[in-house]
PDB file of N, CA and C in Angstrom:
ATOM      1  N   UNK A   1     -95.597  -5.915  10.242  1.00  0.00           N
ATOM      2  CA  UNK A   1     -94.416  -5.361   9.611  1.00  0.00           C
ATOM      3  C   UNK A   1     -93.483  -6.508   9.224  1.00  0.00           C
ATOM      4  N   UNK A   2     -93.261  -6.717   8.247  1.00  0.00           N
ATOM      5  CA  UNK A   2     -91.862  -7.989   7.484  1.00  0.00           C
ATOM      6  C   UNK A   2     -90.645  -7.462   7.854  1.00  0.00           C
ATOM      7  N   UNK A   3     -90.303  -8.944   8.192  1.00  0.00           N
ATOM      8  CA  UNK A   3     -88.929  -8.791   9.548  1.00  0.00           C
ATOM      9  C   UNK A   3     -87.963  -7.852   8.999  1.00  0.00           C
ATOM     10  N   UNK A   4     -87.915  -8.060   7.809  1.00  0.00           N
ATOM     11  CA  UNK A   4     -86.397  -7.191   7.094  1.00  0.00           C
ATOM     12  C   UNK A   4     -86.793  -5.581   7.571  1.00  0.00           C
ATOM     13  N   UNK A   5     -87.601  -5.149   7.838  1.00  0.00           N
ATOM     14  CA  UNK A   5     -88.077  -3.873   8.383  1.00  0.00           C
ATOM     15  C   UNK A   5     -87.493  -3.647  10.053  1.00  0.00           C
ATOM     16  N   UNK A   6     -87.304  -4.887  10.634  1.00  0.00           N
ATOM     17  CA  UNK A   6     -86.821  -4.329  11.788  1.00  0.00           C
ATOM     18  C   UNK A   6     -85.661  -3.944  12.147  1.00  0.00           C
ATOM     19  N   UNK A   7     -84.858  -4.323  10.662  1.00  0.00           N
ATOM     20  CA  UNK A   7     -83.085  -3.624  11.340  1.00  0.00           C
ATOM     21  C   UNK A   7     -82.920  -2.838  10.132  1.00  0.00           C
ATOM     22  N   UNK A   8     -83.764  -2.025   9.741  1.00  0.00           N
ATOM     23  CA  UNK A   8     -83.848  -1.175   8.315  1.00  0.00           C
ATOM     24  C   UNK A   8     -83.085   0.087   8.500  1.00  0.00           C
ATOM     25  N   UNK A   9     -82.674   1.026   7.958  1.00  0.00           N
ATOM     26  CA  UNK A   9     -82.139   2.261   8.189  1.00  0.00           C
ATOM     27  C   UNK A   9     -82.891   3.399   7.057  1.00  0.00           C
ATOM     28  N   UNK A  10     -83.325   3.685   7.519  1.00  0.00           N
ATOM     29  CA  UNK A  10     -83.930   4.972   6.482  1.00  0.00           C
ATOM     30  C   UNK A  10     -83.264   6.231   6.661  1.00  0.00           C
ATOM     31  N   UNK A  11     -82.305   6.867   5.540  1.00  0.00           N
ATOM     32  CA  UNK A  11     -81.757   8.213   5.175  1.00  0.00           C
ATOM     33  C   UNK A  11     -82.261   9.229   4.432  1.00  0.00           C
ATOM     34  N   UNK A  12     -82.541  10.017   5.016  1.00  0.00           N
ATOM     35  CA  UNK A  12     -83.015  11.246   4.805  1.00  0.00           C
ATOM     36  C   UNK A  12     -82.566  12.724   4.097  1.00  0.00           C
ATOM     37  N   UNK A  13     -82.257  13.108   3.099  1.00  0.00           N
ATOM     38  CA  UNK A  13     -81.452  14.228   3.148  1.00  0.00           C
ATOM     39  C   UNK A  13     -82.260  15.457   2.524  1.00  0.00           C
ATOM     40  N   UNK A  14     -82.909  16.643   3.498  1.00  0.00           N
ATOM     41  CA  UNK A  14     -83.627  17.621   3.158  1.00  0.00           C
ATOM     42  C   UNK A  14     -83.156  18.321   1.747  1.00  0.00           C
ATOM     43  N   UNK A  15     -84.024  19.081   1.018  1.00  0.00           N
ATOM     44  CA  UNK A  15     -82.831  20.223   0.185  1.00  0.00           C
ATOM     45  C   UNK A  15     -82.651  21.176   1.041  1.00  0.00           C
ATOM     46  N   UNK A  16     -81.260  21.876   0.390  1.00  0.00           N
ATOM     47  CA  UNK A  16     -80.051  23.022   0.911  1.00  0.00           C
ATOM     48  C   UNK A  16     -80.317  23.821  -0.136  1.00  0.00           C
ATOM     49  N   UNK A  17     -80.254  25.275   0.364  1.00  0.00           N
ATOM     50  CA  UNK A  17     -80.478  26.296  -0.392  1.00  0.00           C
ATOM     51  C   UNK A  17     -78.987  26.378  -1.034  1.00  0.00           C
ATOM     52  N   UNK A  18     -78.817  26.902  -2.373  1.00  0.00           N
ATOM     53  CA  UNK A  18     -77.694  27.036  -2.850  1.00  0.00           C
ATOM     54  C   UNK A  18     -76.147  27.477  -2.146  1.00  0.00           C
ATOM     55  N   UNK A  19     -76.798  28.766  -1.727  1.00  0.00           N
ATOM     56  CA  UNK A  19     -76.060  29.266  -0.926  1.00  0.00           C
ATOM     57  C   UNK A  19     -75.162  28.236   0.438  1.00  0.00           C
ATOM     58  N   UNK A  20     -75.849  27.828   0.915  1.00  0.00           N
ATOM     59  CA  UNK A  20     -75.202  26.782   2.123  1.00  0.00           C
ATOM     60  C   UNK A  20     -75.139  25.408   1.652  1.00  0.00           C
ATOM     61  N   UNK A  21     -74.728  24.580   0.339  1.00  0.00           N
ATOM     62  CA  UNK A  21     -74.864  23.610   0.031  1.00  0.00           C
ATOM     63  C   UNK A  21     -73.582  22.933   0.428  1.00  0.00           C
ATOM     64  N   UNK A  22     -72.671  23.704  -0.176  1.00  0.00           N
ATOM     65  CA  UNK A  22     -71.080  23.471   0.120  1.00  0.00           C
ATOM     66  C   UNK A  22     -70.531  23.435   1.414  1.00  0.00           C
ATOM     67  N   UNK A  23     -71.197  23.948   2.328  1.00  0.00           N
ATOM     68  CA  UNK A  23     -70.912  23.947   3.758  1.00  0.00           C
ATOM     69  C   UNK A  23     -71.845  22.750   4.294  1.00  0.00           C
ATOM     70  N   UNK A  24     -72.899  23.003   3.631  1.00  0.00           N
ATOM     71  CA  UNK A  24     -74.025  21.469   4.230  1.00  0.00           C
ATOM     72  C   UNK A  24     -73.205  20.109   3.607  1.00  0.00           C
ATOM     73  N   UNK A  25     -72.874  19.924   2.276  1.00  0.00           N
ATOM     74  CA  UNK A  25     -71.745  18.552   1.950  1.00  0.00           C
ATOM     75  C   UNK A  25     -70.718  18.432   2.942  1.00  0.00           C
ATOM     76  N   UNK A  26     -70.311  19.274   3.303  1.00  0.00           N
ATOM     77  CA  UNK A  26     -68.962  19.312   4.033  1.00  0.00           C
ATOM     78  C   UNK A  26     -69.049  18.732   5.342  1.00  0.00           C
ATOM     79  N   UNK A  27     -70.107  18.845   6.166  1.00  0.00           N
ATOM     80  CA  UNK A  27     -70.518  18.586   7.763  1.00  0.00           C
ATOM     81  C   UNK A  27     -71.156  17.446   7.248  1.00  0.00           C
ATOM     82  N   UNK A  28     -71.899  17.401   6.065  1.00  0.00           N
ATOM     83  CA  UNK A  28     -72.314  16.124   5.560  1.00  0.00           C
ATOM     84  C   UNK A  28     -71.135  14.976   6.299  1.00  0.00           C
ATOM     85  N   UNK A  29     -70.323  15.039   5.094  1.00  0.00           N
ATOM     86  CA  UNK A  29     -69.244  13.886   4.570  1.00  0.00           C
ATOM     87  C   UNK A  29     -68.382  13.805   6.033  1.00  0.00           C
ATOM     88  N   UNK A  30     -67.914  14.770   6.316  1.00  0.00           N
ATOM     89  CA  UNK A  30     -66.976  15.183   7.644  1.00  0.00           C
ATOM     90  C   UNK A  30     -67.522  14.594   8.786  1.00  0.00           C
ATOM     91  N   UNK A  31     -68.471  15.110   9.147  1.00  0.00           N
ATOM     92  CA  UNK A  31     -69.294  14.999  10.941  1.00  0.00           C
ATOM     93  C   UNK A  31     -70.647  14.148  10.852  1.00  0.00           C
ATOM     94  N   UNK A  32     -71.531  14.541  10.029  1.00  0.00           N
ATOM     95  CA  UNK A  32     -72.728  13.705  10.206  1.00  0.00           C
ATOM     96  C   UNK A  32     -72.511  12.300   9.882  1.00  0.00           C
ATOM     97  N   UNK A  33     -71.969  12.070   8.483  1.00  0.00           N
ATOM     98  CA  UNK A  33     -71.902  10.427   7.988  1.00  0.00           C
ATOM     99  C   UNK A  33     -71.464   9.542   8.813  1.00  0.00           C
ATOM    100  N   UNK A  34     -70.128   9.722   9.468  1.00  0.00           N
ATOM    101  CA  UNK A  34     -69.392   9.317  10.466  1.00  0.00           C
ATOM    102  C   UNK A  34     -69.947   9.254  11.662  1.00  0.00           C
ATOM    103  N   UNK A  35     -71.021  10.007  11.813  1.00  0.00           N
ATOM    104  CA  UNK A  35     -71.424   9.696  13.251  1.00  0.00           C
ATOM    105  C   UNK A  35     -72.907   8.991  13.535  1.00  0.00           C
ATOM    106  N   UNK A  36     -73.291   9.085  11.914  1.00  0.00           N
ATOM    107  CA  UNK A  36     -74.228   8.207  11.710  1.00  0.00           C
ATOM    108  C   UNK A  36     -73.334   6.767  11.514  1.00  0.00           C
ATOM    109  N   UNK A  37     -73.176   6.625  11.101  1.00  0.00           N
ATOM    110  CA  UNK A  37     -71.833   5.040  10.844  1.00  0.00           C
ATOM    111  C   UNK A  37     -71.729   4.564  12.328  1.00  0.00           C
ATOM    112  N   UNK A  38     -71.318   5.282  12.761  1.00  0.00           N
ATOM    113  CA  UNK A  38     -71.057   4.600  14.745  1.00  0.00           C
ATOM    114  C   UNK A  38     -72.112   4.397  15.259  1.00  0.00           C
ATOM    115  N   UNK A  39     -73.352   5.433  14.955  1.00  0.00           N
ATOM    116  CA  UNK A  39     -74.824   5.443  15.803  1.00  0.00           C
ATOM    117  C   UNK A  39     -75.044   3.738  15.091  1.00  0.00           C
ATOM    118  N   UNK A  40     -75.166   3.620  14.295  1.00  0.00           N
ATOM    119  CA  UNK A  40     -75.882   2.271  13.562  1.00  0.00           C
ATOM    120  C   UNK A  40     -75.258   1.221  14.184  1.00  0.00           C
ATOM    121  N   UNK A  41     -73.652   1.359  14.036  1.00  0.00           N
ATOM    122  CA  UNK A  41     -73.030   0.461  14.224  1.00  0.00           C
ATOM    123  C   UNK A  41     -73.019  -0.337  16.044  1.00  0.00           C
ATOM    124  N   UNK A  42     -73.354   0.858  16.982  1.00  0.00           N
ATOM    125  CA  UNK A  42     -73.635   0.385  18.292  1.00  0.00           C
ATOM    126  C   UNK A  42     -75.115   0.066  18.344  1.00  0.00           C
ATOM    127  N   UNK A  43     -76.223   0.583  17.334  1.00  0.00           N
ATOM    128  CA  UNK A  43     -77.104  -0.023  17.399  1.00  0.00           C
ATOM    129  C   UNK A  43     -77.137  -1.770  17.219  1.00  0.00           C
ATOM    130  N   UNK A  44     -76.440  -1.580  16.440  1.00  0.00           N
ATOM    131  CA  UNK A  44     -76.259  -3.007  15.542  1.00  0.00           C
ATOM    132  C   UNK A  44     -75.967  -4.003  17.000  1.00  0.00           C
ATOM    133  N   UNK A  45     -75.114  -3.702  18.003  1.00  0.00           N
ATOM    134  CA  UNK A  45     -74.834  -4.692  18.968  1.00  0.00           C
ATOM    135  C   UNK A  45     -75.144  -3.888  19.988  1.00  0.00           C
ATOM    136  N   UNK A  46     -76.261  -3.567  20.175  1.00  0.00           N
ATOM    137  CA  UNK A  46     -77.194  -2.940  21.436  1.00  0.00           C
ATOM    138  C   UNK A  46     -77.767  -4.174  21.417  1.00  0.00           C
ATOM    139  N   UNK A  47     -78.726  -3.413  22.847  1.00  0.00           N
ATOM    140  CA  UNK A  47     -79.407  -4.303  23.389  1.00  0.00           C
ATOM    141  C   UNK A  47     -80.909  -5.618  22.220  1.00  0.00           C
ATOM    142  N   UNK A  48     -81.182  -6.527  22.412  1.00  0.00           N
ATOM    143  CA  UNK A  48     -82.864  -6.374  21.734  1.00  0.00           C
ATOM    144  C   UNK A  48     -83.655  -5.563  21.960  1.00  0.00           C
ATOM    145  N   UNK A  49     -83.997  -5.140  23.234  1.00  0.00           N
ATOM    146  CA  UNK A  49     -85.177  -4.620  23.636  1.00  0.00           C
ATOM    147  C   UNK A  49     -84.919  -3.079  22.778  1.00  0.00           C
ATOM    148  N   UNK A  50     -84.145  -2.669  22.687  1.00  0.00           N
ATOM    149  CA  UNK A  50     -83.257  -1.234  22.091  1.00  0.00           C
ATOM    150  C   UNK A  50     -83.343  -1.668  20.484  1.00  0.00           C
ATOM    151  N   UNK A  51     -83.383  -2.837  20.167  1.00  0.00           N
ATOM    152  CA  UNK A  51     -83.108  -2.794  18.591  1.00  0.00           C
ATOM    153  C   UNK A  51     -84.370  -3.072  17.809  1.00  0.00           C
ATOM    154  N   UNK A  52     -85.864  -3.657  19.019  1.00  0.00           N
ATOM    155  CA  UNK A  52     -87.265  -4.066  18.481  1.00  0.00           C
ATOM    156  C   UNK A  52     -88.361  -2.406  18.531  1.00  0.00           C
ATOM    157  N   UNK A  53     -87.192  -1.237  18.963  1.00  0.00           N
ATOM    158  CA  UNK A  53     -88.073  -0.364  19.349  1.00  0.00           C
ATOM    159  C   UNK A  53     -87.414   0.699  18.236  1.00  0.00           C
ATOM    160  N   UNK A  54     -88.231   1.852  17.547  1.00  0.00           N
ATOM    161  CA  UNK A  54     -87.960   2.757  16.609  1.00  0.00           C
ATOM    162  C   UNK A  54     -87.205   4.280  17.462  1.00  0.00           C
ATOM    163  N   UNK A  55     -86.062   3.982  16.388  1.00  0.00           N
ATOM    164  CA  UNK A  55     -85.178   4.830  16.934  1.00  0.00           C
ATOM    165  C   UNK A  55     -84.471   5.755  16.054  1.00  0.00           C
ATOM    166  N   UNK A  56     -84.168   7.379  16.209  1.00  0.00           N
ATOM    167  CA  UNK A  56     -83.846   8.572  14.945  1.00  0.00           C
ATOM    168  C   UNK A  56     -82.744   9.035  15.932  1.00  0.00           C
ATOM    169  N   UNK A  57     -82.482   9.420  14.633  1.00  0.00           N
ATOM    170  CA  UNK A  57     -81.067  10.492  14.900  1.00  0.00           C
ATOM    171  C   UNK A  57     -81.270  11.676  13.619  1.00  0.00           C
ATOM    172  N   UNK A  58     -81.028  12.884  14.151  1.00  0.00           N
ATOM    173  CA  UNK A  58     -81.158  13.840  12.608  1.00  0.00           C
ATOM    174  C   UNK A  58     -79.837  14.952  13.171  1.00  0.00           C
ATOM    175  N   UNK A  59     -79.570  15.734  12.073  1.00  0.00           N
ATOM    176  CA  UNK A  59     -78.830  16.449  12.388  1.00  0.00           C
ATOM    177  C   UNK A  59     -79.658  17.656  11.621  1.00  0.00           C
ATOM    178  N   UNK A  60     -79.247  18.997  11.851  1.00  0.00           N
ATOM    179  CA  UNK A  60     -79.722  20.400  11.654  1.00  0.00           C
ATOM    180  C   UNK A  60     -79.188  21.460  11.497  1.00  0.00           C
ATOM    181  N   UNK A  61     -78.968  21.860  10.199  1.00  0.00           N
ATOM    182  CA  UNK A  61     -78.117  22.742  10.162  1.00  0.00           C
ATOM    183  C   UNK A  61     -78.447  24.080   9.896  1.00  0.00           C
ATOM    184  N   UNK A  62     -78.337  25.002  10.940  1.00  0.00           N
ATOM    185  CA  UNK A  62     -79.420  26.485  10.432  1.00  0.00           C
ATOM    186  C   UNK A  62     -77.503  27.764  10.464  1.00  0.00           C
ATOM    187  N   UNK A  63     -77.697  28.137   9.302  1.00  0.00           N
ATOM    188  CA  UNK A  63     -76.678  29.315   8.986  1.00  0.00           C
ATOM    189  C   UNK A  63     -75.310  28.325   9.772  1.00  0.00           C
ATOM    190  N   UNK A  64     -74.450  28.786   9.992  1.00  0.00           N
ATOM    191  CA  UNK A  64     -73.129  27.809  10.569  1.00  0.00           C
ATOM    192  C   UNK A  64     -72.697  26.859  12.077  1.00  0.00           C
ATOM    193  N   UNK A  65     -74.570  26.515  12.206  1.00  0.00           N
ATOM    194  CA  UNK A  65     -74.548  25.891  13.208  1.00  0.00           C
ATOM    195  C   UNK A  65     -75.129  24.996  13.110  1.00  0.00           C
ATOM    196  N   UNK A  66     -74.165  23.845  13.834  1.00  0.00           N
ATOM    197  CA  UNK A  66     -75.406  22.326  13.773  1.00  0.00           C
ATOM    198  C   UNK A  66     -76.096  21.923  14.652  1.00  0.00           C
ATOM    199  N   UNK A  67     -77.055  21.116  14.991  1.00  0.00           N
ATOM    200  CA  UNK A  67     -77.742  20.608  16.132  1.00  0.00           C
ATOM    201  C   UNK A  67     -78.163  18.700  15.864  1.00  0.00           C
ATOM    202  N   UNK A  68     -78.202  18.662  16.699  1.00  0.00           N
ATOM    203  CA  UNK A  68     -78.672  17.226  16.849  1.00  0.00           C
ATOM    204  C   UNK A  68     -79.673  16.205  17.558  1.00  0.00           C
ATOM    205  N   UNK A  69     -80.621  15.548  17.071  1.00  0.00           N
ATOM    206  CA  UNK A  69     -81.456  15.643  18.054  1.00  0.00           C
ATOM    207  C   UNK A  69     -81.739  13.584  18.000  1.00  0.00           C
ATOM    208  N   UNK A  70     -81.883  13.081  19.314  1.00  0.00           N
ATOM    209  CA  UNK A  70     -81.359  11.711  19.267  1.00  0.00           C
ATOM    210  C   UNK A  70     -83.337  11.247  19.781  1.00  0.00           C
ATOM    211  N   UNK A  71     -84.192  10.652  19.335  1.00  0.00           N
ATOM    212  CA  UNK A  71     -84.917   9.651  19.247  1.00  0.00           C
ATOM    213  C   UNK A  71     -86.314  11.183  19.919  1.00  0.00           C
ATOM    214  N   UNK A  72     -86.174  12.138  19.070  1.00  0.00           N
ATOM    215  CA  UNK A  72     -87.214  12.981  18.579  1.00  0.00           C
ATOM    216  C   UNK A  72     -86.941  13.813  19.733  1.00  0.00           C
ATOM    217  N   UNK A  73     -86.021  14.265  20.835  1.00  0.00           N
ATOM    218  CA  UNK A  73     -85.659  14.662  21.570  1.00  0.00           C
ATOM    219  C   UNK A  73     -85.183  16.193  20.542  1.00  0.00           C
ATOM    220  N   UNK A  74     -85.020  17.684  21.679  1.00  0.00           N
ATOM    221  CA  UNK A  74     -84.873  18.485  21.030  1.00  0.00           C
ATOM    222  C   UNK A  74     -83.710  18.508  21.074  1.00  0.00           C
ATOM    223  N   UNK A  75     -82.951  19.489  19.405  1.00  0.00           N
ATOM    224  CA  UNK A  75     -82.142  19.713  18.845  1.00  0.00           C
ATOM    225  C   UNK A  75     -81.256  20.397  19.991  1.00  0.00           C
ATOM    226  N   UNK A  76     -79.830  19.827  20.089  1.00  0.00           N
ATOM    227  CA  UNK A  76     -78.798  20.430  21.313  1.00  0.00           C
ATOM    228  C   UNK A  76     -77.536  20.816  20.165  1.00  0.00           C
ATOM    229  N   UNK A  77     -77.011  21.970  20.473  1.00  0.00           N
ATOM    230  CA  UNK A  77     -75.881  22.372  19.612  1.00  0.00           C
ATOM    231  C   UNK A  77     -74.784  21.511  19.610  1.00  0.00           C
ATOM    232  N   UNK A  78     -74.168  21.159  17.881  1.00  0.00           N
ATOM    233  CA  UNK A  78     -72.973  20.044  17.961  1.00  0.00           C
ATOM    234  C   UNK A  78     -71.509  21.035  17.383  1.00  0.00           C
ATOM    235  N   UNK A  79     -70.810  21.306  18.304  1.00  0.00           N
ATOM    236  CA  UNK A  79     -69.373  21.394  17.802  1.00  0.00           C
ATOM    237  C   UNK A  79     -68.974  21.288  16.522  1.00  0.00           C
ATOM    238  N   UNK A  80     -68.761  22.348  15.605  1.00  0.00           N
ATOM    239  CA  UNK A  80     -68.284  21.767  14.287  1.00  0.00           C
ATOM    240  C   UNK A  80     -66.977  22.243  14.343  1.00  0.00           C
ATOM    241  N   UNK A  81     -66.389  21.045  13.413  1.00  0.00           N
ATOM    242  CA  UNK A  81     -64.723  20.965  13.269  1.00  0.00           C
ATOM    243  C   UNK A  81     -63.850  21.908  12.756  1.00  0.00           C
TER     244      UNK A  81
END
């Protein structure tokens, strides 16, 4: 694997049915981006052993609830604002 691959970030964004798009941007921009921004950013000055090993974060949004699920671990309900 070429080194630039080991501090890479790959973003993901499923499609949203019409109907829930405007509510999916919203937790987007609001809650997920932002908490992806911090996840990276403590990655960024974590450990090595933590930064040579593959690591996810996703978020999930089914009807007006989110979930979150941290390094393929199952989805736990997240508080929305």
């Amino acid at each position: 694997m070429p080194p630039d691959w080991w501090s890479s970030v790959w973003i993901t964004v499923a499609p949203v049915s019409g109907g829930e798009r405007a509510i999916s941007r919203q937790i987007l921009r609001e809650q997920a981006l932002p908490e992806l921004r911090q996840w990276i950013d403590e990655a960024r000055h974590g450990s090595q052993a933590w930064a040579l090993s593959r690591h996810s974060i996703s978020w999930q949004l089914v009807g007006q609830s989110l979930s979150l699920s941290h390094d393929h671990q199952p989805y736990q309900p997240v508080k929305l604002p």
